[in-house]
Structure formats: structure tokens, C-alpha cells
PDB file of N, CA and C in Angstrom:
ATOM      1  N   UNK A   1     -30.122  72.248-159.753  1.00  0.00           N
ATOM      2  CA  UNK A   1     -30.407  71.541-158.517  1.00  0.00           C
ATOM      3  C   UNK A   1     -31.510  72.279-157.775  1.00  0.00           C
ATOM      4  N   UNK A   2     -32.448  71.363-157.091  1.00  0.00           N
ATOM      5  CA  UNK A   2     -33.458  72.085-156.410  1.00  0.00           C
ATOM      6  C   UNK A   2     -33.165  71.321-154.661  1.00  0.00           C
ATOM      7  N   UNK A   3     -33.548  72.229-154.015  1.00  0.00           N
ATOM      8  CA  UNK A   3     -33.235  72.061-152.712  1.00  0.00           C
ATOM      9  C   UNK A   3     -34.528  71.765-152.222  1.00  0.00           C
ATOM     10  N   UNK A   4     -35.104  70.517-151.854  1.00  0.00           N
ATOM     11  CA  UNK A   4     -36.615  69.459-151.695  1.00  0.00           C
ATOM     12  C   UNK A   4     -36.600  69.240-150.312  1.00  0.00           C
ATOM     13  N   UNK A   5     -35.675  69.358-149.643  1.00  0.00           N
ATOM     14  CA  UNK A   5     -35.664  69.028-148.032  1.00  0.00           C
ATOM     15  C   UNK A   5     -35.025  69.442-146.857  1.00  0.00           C
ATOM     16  N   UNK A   6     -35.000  69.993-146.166  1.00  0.00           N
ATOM     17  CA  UNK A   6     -33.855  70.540-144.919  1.00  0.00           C
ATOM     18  C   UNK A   6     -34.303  69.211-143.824  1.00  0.00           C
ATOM     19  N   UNK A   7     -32.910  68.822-143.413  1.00  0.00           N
ATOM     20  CA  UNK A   7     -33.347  68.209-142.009  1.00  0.00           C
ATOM     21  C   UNK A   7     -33.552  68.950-141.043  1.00  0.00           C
ATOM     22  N   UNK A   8     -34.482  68.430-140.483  1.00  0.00           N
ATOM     23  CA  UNK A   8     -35.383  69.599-139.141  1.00  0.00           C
ATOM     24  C   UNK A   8     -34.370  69.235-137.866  1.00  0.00           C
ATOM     25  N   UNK A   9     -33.944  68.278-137.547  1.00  0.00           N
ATOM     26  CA  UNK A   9     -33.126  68.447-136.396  1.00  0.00           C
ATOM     27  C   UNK A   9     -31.533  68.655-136.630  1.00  0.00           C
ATOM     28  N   UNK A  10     -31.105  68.971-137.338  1.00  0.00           N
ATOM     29  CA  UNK A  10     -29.800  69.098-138.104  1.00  0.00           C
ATOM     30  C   UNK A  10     -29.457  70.686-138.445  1.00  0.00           C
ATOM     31  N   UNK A  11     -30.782  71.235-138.810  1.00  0.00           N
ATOM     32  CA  UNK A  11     -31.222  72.425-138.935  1.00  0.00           C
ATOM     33  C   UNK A  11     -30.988  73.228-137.249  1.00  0.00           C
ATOM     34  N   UNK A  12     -32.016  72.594-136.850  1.00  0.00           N
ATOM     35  CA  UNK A  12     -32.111  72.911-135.416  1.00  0.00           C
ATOM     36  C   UNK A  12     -30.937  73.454-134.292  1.00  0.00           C
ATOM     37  N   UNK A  13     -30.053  72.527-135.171  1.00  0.00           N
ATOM     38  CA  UNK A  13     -29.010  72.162-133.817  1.00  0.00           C
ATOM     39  C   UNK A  13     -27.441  73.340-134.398  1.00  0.00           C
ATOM     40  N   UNK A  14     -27.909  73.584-135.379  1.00  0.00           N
ATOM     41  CA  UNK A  14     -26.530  74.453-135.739  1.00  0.00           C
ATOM     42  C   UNK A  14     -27.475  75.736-135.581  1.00  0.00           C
ATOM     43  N   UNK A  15     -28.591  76.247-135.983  1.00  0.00           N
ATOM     44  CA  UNK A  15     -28.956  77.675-135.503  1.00  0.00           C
ATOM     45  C   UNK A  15     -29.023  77.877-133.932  1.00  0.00           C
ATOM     46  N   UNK A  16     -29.163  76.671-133.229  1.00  0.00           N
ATOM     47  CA  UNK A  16     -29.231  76.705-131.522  1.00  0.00           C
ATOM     48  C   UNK A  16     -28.025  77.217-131.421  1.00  0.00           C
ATOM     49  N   UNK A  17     -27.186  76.711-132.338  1.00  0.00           N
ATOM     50  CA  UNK A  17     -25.340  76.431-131.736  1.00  0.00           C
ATOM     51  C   UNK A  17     -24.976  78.061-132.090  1.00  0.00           C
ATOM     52  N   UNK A  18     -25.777  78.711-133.219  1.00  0.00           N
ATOM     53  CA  UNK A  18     -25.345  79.898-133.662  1.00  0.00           C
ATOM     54  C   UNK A  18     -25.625  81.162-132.754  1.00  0.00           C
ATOM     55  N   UNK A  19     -27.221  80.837-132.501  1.00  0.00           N
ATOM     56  CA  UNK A  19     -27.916  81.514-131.298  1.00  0.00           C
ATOM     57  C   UNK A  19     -27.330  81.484-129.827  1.00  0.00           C
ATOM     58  N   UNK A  20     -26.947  80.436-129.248  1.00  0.00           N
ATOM     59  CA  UNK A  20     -26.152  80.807-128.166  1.00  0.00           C
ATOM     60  C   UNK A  20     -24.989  81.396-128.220  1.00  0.00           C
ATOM     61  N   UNK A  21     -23.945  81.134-129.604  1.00  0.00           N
ATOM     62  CA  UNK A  21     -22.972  82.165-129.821  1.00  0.00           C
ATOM     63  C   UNK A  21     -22.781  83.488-129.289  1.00  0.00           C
ATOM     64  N   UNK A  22     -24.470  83.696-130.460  1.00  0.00           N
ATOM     65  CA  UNK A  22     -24.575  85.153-130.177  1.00  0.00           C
ATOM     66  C   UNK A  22     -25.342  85.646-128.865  1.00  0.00           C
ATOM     67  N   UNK A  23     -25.494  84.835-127.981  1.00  0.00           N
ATOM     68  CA  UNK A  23     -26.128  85.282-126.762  1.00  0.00           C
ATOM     69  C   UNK A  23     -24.881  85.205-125.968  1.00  0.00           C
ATOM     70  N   UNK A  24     -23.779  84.578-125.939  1.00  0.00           N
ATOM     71  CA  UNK A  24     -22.602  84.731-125.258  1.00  0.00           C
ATOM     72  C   UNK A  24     -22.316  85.954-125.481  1.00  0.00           C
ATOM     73  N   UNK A  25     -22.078  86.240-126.827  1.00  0.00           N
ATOM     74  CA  UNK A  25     -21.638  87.596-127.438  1.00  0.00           C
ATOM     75  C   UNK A  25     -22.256  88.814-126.354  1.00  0.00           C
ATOM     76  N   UNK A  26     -23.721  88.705-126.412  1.00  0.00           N
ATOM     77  CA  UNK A  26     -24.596  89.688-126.226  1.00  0.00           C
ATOM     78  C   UNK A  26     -24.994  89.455-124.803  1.00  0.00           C
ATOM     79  N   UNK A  27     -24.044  88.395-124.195  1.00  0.00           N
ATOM     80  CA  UNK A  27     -24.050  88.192-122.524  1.00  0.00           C
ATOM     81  C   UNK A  27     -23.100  89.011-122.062  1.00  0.00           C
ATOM     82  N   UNK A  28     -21.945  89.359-122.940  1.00  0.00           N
ATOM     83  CA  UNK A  28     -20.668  89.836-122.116  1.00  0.00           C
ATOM     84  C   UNK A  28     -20.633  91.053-122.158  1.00  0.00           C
ATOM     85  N   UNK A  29     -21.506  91.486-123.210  1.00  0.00           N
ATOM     86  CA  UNK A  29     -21.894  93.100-123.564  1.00  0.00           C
ATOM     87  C   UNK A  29     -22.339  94.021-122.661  1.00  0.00           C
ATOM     88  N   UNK A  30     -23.693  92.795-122.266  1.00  0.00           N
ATOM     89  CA  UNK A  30     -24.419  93.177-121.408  1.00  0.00           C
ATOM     90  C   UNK A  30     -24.023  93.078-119.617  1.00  0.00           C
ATOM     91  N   UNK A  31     -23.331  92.350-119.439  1.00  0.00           N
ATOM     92  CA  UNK A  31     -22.241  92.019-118.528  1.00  0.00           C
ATOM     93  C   UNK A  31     -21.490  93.659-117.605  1.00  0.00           C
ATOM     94  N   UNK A  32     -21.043  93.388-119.185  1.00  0.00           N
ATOM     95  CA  UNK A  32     -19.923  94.657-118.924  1.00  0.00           C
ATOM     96  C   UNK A  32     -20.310  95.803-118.456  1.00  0.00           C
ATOM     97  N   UNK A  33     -21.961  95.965-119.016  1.00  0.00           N
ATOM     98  CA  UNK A  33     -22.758  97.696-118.625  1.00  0.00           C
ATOM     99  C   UNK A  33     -22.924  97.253-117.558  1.00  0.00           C
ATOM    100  N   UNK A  34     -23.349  96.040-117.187  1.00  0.00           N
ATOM    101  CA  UNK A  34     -23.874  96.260-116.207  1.00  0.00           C
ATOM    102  C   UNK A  34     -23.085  96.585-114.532  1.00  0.00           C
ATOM    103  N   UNK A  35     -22.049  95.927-114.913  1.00  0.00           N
ATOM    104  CA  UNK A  35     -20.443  96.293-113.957  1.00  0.00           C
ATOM    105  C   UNK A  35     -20.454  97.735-114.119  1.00  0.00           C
ATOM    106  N   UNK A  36     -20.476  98.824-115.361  1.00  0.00           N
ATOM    107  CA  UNK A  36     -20.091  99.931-115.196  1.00  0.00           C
ATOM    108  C   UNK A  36     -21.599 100.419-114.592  1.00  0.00           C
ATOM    109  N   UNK A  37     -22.929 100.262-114.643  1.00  0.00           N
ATOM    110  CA  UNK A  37     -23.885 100.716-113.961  1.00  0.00           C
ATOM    111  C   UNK A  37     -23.672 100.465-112.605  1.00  0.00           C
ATOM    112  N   UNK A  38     -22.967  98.821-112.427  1.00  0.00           N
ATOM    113  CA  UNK A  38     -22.896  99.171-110.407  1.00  0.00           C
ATOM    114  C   UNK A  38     -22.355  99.546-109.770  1.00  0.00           C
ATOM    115  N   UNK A  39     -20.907 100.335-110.990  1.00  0.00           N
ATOM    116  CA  UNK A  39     -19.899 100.993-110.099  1.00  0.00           C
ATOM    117  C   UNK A  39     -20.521 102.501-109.996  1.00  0.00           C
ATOM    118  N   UNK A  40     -21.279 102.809-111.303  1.00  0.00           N
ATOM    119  CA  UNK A  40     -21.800 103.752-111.182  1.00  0.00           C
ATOM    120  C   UNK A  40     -22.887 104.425-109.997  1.00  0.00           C
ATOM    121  N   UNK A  41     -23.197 102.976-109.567  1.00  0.00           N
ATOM    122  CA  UNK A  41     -24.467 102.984-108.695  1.00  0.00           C
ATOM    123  C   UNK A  41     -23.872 102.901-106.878  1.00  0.00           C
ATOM    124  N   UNK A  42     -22.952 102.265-107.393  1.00  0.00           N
ATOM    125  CA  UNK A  42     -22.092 102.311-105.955  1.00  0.00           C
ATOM    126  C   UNK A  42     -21.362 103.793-105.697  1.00  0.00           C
ATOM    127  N   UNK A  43     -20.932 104.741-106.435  1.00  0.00           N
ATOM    128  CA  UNK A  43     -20.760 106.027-106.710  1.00  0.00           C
ATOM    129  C   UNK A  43     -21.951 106.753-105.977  1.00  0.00           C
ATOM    130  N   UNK A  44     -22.953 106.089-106.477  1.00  0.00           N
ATOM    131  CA  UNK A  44     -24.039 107.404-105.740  1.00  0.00           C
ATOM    132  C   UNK A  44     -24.442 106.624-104.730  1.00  0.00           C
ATOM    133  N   UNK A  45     -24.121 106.116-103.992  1.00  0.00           N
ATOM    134  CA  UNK A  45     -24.800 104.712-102.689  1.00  0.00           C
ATOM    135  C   UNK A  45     -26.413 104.660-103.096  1.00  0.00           C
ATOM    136  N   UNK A  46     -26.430 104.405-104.304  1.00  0.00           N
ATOM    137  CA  UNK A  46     -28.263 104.282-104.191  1.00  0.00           C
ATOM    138  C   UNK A  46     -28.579 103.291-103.999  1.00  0.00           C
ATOM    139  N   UNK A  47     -27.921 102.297-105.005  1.00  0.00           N
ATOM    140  CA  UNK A  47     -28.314 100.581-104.940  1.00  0.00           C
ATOM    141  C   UNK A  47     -27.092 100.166-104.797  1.00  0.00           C
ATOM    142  N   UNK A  48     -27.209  99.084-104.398  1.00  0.00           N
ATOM    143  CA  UNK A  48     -25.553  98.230-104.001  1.00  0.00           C
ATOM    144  C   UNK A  48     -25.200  97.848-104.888  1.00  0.00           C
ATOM    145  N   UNK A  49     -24.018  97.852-105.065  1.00  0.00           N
ATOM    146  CA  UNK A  49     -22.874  97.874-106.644  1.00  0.00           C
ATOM    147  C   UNK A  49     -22.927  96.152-106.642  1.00  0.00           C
ATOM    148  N   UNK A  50     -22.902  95.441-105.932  1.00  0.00           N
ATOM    149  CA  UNK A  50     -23.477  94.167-106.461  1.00  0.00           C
ATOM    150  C   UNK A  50     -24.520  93.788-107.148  1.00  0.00           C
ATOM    151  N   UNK A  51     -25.690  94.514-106.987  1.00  0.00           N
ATOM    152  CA  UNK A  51     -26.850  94.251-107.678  1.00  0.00           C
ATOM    153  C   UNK A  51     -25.905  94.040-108.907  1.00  0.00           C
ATOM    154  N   UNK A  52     -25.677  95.449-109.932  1.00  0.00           N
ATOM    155  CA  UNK A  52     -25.616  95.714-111.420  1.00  0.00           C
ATOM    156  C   UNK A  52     -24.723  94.017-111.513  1.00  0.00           C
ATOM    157  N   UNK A  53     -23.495  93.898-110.823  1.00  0.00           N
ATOM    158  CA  UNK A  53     -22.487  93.147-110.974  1.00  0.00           C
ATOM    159  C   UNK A  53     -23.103  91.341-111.102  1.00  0.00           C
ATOM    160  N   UNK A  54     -24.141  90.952-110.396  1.00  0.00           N
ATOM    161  CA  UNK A  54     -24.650  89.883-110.315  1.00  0.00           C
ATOM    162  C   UNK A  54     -25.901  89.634-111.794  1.00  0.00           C
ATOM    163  N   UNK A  55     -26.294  91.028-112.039  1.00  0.00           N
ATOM    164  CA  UNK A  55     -26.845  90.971-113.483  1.00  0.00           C
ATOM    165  C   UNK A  55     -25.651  90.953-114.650  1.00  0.00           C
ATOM    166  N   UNK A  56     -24.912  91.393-114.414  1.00  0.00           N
ATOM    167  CA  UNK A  56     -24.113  91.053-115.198  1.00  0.00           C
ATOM    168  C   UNK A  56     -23.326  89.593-115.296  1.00  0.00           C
ATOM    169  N   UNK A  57     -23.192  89.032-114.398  1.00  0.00           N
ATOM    170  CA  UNK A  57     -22.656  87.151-114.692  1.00  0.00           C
ATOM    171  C   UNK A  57     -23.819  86.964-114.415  1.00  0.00           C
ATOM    172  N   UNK A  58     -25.201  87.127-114.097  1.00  0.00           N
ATOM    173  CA  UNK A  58     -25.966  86.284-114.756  1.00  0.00           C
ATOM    174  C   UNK A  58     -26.299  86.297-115.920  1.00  0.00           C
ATOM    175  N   UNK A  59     -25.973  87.244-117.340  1.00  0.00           N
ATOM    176  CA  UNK A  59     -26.231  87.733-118.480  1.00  0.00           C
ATOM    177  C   UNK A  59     -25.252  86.635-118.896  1.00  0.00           C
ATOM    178  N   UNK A  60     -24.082  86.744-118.623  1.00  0.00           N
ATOM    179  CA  UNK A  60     -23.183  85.423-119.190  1.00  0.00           C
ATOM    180  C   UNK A  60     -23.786  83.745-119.211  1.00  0.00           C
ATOM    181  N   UNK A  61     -24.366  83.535-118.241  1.00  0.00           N
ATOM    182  CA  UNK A  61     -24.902  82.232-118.351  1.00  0.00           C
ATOM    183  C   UNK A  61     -26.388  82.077-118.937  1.00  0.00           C
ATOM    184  N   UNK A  62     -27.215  83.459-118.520  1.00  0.00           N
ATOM    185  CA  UNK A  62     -28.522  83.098-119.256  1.00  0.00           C
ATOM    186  C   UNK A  62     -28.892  83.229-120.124  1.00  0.00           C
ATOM    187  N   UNK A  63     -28.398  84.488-120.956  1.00  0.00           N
ATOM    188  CA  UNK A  63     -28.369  84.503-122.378  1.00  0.00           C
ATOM    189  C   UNK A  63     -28.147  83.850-123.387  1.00  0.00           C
ATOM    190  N   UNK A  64     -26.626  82.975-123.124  1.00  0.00           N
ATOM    191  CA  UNK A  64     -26.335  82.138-123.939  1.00  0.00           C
ATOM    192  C   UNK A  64     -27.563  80.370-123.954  1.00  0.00           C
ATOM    193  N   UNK A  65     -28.242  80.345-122.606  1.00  0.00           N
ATOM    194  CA  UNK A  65     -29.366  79.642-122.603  1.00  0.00           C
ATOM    195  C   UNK A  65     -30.563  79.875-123.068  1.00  0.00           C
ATOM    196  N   UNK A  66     -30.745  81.104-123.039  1.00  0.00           N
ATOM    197  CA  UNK A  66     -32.307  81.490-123.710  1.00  0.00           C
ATOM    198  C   UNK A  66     -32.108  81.980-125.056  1.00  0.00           C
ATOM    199  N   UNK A  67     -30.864  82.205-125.655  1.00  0.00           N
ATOM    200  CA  UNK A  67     -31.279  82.405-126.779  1.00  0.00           C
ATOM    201  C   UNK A  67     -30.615  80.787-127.990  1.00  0.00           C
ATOM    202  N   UNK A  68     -30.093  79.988-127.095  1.00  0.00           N
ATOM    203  CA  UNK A  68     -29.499  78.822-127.756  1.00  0.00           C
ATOM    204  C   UNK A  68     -30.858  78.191-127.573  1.00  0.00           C
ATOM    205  N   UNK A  69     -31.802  78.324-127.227  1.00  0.00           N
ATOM    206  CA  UNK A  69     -32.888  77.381-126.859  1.00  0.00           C
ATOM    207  C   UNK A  69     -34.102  77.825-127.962  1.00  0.00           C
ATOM    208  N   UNK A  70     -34.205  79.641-127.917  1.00  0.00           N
ATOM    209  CA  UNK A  70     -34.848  79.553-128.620  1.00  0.00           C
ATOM    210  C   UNK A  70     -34.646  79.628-130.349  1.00  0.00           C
ATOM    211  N   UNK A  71     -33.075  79.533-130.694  1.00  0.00           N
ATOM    212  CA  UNK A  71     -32.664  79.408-131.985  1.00  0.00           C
ATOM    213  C   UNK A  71     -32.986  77.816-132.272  1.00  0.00           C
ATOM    214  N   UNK A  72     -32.532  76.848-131.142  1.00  0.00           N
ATOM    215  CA  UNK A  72     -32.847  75.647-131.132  1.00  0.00           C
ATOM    216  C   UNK A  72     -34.672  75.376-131.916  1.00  0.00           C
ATOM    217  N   UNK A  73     -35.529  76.092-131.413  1.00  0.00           N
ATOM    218  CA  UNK A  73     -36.713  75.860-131.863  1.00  0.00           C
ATOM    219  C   UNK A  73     -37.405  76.853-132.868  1.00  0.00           C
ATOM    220  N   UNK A  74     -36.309  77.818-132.931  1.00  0.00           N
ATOM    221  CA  UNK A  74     -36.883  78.355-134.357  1.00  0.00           C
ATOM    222  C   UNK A  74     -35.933  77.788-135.579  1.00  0.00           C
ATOM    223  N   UNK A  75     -34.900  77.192-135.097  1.00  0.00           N
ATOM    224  CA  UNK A  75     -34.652  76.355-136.736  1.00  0.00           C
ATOM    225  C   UNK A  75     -35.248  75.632-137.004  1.00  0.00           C
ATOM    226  N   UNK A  76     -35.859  74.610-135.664  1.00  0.00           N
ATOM    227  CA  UNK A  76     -36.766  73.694-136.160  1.00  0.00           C
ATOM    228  C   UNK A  76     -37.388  74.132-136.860  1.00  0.00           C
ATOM    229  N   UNK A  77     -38.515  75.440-136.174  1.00  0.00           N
ATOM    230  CA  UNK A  77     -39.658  75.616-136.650  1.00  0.00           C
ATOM    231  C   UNK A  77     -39.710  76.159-138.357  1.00  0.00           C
ATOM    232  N   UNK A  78     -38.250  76.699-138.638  1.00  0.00           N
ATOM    233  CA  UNK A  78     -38.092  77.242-140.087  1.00  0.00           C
ATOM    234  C   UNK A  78     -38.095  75.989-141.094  1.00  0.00           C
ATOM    235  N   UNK A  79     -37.200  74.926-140.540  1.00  0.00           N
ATOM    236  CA  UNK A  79     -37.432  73.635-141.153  1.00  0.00           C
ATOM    237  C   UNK A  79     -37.976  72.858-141.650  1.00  0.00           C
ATOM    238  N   UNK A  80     -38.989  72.986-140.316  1.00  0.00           N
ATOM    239  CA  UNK A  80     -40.536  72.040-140.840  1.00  0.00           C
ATOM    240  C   UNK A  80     -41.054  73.114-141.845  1.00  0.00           C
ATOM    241  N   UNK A  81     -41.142  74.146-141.770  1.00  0.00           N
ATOM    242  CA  UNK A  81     -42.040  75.176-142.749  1.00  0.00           C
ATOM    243  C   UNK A  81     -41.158  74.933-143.947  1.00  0.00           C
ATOM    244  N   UNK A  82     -40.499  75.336-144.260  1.00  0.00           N
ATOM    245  CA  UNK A  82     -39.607  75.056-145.031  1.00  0.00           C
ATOM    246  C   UNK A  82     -40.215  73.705-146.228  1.00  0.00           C
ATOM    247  N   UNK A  83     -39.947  72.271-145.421  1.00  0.00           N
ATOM    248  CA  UNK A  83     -40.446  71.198-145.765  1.00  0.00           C
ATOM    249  C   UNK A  83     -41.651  71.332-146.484  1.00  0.00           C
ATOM    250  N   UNK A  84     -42.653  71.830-145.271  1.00  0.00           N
ATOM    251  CA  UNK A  84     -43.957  71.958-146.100  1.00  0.00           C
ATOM    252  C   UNK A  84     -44.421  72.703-146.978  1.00  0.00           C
ATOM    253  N   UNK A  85     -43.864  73.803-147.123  1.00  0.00           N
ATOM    254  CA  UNK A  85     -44.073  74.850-147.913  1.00  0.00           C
ATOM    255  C   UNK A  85     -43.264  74.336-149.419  1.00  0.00           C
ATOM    256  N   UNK A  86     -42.006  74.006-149.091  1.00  0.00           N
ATOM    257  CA  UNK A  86     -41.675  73.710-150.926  1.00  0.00           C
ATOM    258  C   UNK A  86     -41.776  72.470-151.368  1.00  0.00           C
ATOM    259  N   UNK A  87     -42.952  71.519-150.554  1.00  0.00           N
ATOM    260  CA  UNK A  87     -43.824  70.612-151.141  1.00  0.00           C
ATOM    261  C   UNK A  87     -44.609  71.119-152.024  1.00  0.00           C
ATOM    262  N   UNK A  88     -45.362  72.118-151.322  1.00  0.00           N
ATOM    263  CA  UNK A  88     -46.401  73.176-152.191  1.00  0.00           C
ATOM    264  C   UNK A  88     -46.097  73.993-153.162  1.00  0.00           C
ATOM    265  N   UNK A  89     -45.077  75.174-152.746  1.00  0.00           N
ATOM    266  CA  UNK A  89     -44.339  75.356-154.304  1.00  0.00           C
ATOM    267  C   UNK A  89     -43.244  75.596-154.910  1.00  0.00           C
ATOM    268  N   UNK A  90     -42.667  74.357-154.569  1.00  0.00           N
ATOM    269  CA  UNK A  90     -41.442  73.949-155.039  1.00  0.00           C
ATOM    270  C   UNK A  90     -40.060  74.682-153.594  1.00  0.00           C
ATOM    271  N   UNK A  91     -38.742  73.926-154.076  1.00  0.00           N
ATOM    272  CA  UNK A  91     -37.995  73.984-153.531  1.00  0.00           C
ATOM    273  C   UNK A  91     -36.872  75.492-154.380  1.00  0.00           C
ATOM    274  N   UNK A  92     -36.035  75.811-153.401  1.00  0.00           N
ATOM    275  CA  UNK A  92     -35.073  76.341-153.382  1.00  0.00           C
ATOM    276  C   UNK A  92     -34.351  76.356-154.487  1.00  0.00           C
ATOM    277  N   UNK A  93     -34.154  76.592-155.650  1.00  0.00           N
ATOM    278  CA  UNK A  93     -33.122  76.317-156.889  1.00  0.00           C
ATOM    279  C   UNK A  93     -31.921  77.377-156.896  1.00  0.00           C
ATOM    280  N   UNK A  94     -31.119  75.802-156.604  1.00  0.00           N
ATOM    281  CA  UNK A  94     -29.625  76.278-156.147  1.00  0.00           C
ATOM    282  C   UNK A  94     -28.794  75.890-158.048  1.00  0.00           C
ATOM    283  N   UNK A  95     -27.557  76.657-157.907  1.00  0.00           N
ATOM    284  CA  UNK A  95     -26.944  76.369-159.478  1.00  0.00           C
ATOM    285  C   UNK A  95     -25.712  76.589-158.700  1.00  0.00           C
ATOM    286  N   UNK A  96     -24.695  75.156-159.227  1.00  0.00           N
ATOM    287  CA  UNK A  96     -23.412  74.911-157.977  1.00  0.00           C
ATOM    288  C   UNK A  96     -22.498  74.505-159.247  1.00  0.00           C
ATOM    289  N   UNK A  97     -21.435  75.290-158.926  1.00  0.00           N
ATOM    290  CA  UNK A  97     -20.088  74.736-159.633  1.00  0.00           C
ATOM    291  C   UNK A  97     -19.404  74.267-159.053  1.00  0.00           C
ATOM    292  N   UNK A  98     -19.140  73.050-159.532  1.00  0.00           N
ATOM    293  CA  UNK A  98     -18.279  71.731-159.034  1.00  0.00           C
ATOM    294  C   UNK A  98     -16.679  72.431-158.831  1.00  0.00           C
ATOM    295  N   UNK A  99     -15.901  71.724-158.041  1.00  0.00           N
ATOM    296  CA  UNK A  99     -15.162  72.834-157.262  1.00  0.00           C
ATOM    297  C   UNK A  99     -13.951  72.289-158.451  1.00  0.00           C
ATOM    298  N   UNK A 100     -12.464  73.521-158.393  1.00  0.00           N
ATOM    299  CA  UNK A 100     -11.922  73.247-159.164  1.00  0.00           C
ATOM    300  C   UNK A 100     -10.761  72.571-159.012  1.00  0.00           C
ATOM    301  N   UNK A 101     -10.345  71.648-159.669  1.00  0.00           N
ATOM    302  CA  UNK A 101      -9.310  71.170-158.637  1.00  0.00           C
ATOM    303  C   UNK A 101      -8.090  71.353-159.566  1.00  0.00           C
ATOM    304  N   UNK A 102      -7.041  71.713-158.792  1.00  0.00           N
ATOM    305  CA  UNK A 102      -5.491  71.974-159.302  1.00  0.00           C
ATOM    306  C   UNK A 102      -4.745  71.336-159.632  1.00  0.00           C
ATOM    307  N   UNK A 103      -4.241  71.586-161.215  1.00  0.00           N
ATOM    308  CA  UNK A 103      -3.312  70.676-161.685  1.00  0.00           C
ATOM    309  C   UNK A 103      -1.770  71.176-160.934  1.00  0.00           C
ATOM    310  N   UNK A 104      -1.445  71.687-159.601  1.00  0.00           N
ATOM    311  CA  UNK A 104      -0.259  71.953-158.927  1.00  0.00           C
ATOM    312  C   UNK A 104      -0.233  70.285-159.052  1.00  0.00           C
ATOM    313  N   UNK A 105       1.160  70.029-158.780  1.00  0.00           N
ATOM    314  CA  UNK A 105       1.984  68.741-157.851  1.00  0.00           C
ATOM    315  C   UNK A 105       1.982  69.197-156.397  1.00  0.00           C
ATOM    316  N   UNK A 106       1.675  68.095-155.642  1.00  0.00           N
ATOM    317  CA  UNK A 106       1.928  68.204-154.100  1.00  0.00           C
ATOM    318  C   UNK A 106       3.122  68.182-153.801  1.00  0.00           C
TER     319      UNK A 106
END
């Protein structure tokens, strides 16, 4: 089997879906330092312990937007390349075993 086509918006929409995953992931991470930087910061009265704390829930909501947006347009963009490129030389050759199915009784 040769693999001749990816759908570009189909593509798109599950690496967006994967990419904001991991920007949730890497929102709460970042979240979290940033709570321990404003307690830290509230410790030394330098900057107000809200600052760190407001970067941190904003890391929860924007991350998971900027990076679902730009997975959104780099699957595209892998897609279309993809397309055009194994027009030119050739596709993907996949070798798939048909799945096995069990002579159990249900």
C-alpha cells in the first residue's frame, strides 16, 4: 500500500486538537511556577504576588490557544506539502496486516 494523499483539513484539526493538549499541559506547568515565583516575590515585597499569579491563569487559557492554533496551521501546512511532494516522489509505503480475528465464542 502506498499512502497518495492526507486530507489537509482532517490533518489539521487533530494536530490543532493535539497541540492545544499540549499547551494545556504546558499552561499548568507554567501556571504553577508562576504562583511559586509570586509567592516568592511577595516574600521579598518586590513585585506584587499577583503579578506572577495572573501570568499564571493567563498561561492556562493562552497557551492552550496559541499553540492549538498554531498546530492547527502547521498540520495544514505539513499536509499540503505532504500532497505535493509525494506527487513528485511518490507516496509513503505503508505494509498492513489485516487484523486477526478470533475464533473465541462470544
Amino acid at each position: 500500500m502506498i499512502l497518495r494523499r492526507i486530507g489537509v483539513w482532517s490533518t489539521a484539526r487533530i494536530v490543532g486538537a493535539i497541540y492545544a493538549a499540549l499547551g494545556l499541559i504546558f499552561g499548568l506547568f507554567f501556571a504553577m511556577f508562576s504562583v511559586i515565583g509570586g509567592l516568592a516575590a511577595a516574600a521579598s515585597e518586590d513585585m506584587p504576588a499577583m503579578v506572577g499569579a495572573l501570568f499564571g491563569v493567563g498561561a492556562i487559557v493562552f497557551l492552550p490557544l496559541l499553540y492549538g492554533c498554531f498546530g492547527l496551521i502547521g498540520g495544514a501546512l505539513s499536509a499540503a506539502f505532504y500532497n505535493l511532494f509525494s506527487g513528485m516522489v511518490g507516496g509513503i509505503e505503508l505494509e498492513l496486516q489485516p487484523p486477526v480475528m478470533s475464533t473465541r465464542p462470544l
